[in-house]
C-alpha atoms as a PDB file:
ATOM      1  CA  UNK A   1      57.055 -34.572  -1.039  1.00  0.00           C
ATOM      2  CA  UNK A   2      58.959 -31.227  -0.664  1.00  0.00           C
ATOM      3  CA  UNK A   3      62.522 -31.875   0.094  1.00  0.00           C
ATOM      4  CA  UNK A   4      63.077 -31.239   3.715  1.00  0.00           C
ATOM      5  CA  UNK A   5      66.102 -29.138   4.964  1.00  0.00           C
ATOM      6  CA  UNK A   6      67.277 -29.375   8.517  1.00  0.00           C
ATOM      7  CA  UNK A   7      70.503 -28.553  10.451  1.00  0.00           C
ATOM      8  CA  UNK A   8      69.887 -31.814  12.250  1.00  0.00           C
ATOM      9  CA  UNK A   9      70.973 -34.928  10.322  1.00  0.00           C
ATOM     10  CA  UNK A  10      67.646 -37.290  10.159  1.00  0.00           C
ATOM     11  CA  UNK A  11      65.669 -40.129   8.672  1.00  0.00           C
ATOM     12  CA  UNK A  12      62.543 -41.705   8.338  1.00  0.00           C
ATOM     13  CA  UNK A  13      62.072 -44.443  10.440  1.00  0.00           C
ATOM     14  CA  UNK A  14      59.778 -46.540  12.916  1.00  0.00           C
ATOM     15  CA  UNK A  15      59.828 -46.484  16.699  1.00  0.00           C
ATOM     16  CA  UNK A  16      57.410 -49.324  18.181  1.00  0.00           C
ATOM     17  CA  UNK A  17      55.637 -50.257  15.182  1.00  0.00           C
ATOM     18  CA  UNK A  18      54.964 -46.742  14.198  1.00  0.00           C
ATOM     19  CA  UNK A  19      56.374 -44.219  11.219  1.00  0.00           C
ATOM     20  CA  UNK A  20      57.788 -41.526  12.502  1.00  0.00           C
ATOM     21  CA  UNK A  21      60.990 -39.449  11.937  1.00  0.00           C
ATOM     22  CA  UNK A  22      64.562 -39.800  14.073  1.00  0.00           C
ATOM     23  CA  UNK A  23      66.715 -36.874  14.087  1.00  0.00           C
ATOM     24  CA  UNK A  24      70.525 -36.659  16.243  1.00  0.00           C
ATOM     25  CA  UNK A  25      71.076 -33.886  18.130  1.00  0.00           C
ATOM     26  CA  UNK A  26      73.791 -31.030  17.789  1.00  0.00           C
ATOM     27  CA  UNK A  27      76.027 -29.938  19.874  1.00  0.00           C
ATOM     28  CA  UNK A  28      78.217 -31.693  22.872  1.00  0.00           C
ATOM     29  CA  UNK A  29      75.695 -34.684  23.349  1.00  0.00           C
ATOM     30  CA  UNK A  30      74.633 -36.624  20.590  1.00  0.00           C
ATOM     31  CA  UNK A  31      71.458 -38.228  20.785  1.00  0.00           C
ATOM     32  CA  UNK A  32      68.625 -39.727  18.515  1.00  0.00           C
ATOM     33  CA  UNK A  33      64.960 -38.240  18.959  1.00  0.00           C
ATOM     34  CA  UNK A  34      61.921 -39.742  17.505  1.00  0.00           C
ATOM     35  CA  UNK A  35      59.083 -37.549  16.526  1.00  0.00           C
ATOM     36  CA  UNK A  36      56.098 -37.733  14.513  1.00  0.00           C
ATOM     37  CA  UNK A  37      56.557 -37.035  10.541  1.00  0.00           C
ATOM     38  CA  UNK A  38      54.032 -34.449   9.800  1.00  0.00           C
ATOM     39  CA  UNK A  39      55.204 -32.447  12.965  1.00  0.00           C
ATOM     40  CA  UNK A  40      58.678 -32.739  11.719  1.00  0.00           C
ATOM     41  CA  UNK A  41      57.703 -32.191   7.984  1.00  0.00           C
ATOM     42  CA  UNK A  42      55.498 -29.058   9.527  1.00  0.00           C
ATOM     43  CA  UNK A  43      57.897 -26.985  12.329  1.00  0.00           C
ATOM     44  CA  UNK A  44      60.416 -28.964  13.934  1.00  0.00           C
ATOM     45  CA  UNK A  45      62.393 -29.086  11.499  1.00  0.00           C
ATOM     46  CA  UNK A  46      63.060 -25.214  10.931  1.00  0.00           C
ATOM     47  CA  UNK A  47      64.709 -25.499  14.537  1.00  0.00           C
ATOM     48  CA  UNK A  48      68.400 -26.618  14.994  1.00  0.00           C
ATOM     49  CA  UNK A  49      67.722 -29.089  18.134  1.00  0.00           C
ATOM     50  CA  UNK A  50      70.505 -29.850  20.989  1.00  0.00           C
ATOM     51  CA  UNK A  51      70.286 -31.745  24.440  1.00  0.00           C
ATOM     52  CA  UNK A  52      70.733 -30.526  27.487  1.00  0.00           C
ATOM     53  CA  UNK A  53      72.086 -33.085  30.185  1.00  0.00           C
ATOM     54  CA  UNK A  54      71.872 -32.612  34.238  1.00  0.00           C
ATOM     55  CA  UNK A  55      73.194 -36.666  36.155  1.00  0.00           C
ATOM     56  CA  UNK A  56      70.700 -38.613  34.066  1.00  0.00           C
ATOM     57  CA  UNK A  57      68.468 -35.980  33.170  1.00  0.00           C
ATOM     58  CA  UNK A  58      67.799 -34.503  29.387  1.00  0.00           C
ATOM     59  CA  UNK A  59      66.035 -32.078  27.587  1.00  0.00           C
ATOM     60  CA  UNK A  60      65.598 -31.913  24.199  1.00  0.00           C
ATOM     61  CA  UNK A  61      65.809 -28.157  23.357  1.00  0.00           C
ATOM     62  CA  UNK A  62      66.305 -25.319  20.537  1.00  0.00           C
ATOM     63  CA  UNK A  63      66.362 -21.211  20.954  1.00  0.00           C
ATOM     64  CA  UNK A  64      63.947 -19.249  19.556  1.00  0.00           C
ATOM     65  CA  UNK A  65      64.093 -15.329  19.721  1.00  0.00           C
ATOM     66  CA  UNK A  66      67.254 -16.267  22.336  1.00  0.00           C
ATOM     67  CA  UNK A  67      65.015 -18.125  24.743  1.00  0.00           C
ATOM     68  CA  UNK A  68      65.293 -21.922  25.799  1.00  0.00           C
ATOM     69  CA  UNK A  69      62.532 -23.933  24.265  1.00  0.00           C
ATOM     70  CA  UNK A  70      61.599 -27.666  24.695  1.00  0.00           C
ATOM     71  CA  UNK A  71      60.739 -29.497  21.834  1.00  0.00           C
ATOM     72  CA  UNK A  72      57.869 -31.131  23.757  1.00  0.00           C
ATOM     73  CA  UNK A  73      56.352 -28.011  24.959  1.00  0.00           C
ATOM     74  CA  UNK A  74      57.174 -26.625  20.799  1.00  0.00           C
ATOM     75  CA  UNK A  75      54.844 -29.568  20.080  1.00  0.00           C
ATOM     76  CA  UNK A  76      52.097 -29.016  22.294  1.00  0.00           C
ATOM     77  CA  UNK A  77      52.048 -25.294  21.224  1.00  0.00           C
ATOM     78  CA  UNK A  78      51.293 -26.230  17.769  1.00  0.00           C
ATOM     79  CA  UNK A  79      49.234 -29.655  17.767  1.00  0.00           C
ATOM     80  CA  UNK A  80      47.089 -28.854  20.809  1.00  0.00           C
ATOM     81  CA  UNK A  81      44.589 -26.148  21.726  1.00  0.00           C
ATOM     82  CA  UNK A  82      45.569 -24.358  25.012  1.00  0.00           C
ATOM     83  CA  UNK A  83      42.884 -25.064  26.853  1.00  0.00           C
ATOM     84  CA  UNK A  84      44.181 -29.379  26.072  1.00  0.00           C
ATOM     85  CA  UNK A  85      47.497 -28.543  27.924  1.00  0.00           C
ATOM     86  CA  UNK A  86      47.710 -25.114  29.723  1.00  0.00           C
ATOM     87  CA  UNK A  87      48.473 -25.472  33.341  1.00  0.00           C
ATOM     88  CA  UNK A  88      48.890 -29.123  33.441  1.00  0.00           C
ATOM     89  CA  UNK A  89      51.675 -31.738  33.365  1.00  0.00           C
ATOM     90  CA  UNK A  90      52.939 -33.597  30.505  1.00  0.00           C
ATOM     91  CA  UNK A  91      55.134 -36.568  30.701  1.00  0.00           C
ATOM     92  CA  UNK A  92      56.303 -39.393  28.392  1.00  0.00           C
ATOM     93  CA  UNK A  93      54.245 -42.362  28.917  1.00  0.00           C
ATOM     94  CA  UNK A  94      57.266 -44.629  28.013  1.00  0.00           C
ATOM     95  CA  UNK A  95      59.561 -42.546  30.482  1.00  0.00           C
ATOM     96  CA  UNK A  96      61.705 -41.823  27.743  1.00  0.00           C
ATOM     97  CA  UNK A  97      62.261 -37.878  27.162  1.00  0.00           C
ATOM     98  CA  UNK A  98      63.807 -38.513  23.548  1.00  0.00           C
ATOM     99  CA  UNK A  99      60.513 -40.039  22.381  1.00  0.00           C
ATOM    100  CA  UNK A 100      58.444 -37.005  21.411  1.00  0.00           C
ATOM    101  CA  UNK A 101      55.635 -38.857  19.285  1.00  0.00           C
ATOM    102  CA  UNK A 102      52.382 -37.372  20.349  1.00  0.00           C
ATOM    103  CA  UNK A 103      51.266 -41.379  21.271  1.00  0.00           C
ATOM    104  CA  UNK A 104      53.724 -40.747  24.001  1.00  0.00           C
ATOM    105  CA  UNK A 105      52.765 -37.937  25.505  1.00  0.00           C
ATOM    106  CA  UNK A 106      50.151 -37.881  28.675  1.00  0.00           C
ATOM    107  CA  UNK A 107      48.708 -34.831  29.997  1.00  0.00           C
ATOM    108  CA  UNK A 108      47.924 -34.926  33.823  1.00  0.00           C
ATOM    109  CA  UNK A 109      46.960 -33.405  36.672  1.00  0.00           C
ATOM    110  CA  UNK A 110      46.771 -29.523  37.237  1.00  0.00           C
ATOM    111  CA  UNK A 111      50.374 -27.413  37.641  1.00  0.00           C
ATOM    112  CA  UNK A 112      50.958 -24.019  38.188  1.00  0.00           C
ATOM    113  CA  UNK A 113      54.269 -23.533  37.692  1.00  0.00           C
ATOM    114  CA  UNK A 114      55.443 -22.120  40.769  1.00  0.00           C
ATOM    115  CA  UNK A 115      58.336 -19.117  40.185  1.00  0.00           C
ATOM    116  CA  UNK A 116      59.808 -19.265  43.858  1.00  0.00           C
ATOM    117  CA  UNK A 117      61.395 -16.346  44.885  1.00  0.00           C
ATOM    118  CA  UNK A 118      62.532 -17.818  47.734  1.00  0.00           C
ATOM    119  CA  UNK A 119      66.134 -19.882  48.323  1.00  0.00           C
ATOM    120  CA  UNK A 120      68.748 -21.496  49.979  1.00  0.00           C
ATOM    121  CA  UNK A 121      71.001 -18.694  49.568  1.00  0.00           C
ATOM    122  CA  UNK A 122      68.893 -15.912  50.880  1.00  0.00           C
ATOM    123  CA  UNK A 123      71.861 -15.780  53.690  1.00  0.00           C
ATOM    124  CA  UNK A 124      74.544 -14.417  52.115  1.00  0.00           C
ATOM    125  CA  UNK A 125      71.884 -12.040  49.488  1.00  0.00           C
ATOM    126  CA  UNK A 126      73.347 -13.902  46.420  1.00  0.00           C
ATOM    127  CA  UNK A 127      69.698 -15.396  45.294  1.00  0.00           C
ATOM    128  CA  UNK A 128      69.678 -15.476  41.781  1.00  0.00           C
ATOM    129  CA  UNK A 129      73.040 -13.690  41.132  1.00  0.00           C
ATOM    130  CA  UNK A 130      76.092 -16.199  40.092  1.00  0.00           C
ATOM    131  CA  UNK A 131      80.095 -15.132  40.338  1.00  0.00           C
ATOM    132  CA  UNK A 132      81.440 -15.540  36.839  1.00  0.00           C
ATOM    133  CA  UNK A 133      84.924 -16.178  36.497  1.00  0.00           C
ATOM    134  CA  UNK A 134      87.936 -18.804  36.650  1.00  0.00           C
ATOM    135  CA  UNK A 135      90.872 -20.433  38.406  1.00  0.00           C
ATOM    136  CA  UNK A 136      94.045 -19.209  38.664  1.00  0.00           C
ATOM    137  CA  UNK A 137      97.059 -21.036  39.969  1.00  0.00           C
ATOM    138  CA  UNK A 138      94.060 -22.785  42.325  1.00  0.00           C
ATOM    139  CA  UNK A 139      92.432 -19.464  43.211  1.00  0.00           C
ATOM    140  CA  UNK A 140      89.192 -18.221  42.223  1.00  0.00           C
ATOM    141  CA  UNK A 141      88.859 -14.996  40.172  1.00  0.00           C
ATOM    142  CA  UNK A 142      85.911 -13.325  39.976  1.00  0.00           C
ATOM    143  CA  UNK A 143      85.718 -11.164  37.011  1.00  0.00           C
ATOM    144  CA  UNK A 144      81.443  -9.952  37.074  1.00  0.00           C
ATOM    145  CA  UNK A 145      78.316 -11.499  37.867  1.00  0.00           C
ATOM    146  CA  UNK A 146      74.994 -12.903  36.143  1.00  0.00           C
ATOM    147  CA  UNK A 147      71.806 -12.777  37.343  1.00  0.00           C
ATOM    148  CA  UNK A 148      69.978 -15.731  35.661  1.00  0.00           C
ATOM    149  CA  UNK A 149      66.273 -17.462  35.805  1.00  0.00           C
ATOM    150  CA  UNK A 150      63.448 -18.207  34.382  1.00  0.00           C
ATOM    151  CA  UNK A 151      60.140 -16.841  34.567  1.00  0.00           C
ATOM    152  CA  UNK A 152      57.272 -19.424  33.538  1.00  0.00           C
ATOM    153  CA  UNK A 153      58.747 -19.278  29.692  1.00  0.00           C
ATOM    154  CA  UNK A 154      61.075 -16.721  29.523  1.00  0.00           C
ATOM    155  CA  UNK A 155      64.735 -16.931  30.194  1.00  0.00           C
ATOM    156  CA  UNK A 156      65.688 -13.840  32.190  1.00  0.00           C
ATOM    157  CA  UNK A 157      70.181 -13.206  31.474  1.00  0.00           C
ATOM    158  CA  UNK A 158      72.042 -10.863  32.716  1.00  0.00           C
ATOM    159  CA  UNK A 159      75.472 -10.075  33.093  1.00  0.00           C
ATOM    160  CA  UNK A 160      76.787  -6.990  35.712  1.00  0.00           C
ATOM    161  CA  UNK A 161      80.744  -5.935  36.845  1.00  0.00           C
ATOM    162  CA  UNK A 162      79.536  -5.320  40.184  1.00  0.00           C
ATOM    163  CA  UNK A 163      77.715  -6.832  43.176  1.00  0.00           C
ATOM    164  CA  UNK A 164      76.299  -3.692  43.432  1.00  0.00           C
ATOM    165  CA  UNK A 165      74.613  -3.784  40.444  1.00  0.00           C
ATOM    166  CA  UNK A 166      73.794  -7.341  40.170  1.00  0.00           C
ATOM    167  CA  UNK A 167      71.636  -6.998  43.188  1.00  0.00           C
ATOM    168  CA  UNK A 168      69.843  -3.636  42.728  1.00  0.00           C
ATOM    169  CA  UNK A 169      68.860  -5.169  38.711  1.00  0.00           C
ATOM    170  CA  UNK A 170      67.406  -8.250  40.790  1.00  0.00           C
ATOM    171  CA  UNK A 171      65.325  -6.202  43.734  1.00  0.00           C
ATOM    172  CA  UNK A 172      64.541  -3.003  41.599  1.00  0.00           C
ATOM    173  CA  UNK A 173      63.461  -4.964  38.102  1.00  0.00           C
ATOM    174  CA  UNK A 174      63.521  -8.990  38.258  1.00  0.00           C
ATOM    175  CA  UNK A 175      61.936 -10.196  41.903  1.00  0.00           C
ATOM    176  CA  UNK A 176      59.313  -7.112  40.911  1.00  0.00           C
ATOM    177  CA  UNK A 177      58.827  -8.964  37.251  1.00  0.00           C
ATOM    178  CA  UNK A 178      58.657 -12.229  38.656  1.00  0.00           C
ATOM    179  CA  UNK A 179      56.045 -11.266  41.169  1.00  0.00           C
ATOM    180  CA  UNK A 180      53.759  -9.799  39.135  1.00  0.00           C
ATOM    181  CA  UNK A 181      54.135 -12.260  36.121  1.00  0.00           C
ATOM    182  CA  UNK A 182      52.978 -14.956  38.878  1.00  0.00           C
ATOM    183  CA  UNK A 183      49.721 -13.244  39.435  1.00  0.00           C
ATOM    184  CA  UNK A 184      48.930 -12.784  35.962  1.00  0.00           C
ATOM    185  CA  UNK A 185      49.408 -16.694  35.540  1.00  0.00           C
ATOM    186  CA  UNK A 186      47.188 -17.090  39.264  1.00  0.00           C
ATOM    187  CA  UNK A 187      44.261 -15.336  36.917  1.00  0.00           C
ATOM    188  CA  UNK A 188      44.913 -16.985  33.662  1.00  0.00           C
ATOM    189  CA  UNK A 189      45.043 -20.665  35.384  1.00  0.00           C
ATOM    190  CA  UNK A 190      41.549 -19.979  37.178  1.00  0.00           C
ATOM    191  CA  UNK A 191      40.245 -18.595  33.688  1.00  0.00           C
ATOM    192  CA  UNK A 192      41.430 -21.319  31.864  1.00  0.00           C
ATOM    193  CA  UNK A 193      39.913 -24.032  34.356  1.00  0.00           C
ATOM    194  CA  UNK A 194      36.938 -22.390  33.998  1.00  0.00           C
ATOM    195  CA  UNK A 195      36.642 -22.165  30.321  1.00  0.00           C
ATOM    196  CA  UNK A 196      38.130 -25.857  30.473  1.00  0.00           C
ATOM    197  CA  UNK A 197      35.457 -26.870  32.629  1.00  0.00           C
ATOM    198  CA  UNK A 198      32.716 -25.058  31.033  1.00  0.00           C
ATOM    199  CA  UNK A 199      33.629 -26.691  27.498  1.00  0.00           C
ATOM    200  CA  UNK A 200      33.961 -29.608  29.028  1.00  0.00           C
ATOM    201  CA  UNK A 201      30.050 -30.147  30.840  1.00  0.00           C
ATOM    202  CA  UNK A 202      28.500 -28.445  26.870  1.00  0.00           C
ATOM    203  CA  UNK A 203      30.459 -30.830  25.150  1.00  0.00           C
ATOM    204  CA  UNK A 204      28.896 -33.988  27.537  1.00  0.00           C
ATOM    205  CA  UNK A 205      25.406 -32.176  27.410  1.00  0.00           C
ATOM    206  CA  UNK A 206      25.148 -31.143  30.582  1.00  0.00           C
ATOM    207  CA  UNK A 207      23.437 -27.594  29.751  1.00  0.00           C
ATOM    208  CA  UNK A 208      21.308 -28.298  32.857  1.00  0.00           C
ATOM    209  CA  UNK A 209      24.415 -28.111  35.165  1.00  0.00           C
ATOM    210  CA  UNK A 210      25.688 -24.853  33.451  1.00  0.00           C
ATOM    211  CA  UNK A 211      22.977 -22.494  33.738  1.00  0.00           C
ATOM    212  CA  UNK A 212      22.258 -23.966  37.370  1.00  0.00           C
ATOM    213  CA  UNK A 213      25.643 -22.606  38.023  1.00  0.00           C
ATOM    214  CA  UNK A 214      25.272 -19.236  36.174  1.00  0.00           C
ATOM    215  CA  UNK A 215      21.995 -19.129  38.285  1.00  0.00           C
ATOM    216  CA  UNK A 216      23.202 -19.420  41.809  1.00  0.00           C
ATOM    217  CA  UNK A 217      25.721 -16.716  40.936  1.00  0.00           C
ATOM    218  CA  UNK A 218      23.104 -14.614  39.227  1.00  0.00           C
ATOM    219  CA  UNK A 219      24.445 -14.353  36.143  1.00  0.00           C
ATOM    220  CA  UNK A 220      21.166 -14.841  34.526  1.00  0.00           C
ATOM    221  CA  UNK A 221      17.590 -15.292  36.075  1.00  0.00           C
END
């Protein structure tokens, strides 16, 4: 076997009865993942993995091309074909979010994933924008402002001096973005239940059903 190199520390172990591999995670939390072998052999190992924690929530995550990626969804992207996954949810079966073996994983219902441009601080104009700065002697400096979210897969960052410009960068270029990024996943999520539902009726031999369809909408004669 070709020596594997990693900036996670890892070993070969067994989770449940199974082989698999258990790597710890960088950075400020330390944690143990378990994933399958040939994934990590494969890909996941190329990727220098750290957790992000929110109360009793975490995500195991890496940056790739300076965008947030989950090793789940890094997973799906390589082991599964798009039409398997795209749209959908995906949960751990054992509830635990630091077992990635593919035995855990279970694909449900149908998701869009919903970019709201709507918010709780619409009020005050400040949605999506965030004061960056610190405390001194107990007051509050505020030294610029990022405008931070993310739209379907892509992290949007960005920092600005002013109010000003915080806000004309989010209603001249990002709430634009967002908006029409959410219709182009409105078309690809009918397309891909279509194709999804098409492959799914050839594959149980219902060719009867298909061309009944393509028939009422007279696509063929």
């Amino acid at each position: 076997m070709e020596r594997i190199i990693s900036k996670n520390s890892f070993y070969y172990g067994e989770k449940e009865g199974e082989p698999c591999v258990v790597f710890l995670t960088g950075g400020k939390y330390k944690y143990e993942v378990f994933v399958d072998i040939e994934s990590w052999n494969s890909y996941l190992h190329k990727y220098h993995w750290t957790i992000s924690k929110n109360g009793n929530y975490l995500k195991v995550k890496t940056s790739i091309n300076k965008h947030s990626h989950s090793l789940y969804k890094l997973i799906l992207e390589n082991e599964y074909e798009e039409l398997d996954y795209w749209g959908l949810t995906v949960d751990h079966k054992n509830r635990d979010p630091l077992d990635n073996r593919k035995s855990n994983f279970r694909i449900g219902n149908s998701k869009l994933n919903v970019m709201n441009i709507s918010s709780k601080y619409a009020a005050d104009d400040m949605h999506l924008i965030y004061e960056q700065g610190q405390k001194v002697n107990g007051v509050k400096k505020v030294y610029g402002y990022k405008v931070h979210t993310n739209v379907y897969d892509e992290t949007k960052y960005k920092h600005f001096k002013t109010i000003e410009e915080a806000k004309a960068y989010r209603d001249n270029e990002l709430i634009p973005y967002i908006r029409e990024m959410y219709a182009e996943l409105i078309k690809k999520s009918r397309d891909v239940e279509f194709e999804r539902g098409l492959r799914d009726k050839l594959k149980n031999g219902e060719i009867n059903e298909v061309l009944a369809v393509l028939k009422k909408y007279g696509i063929i004669d």
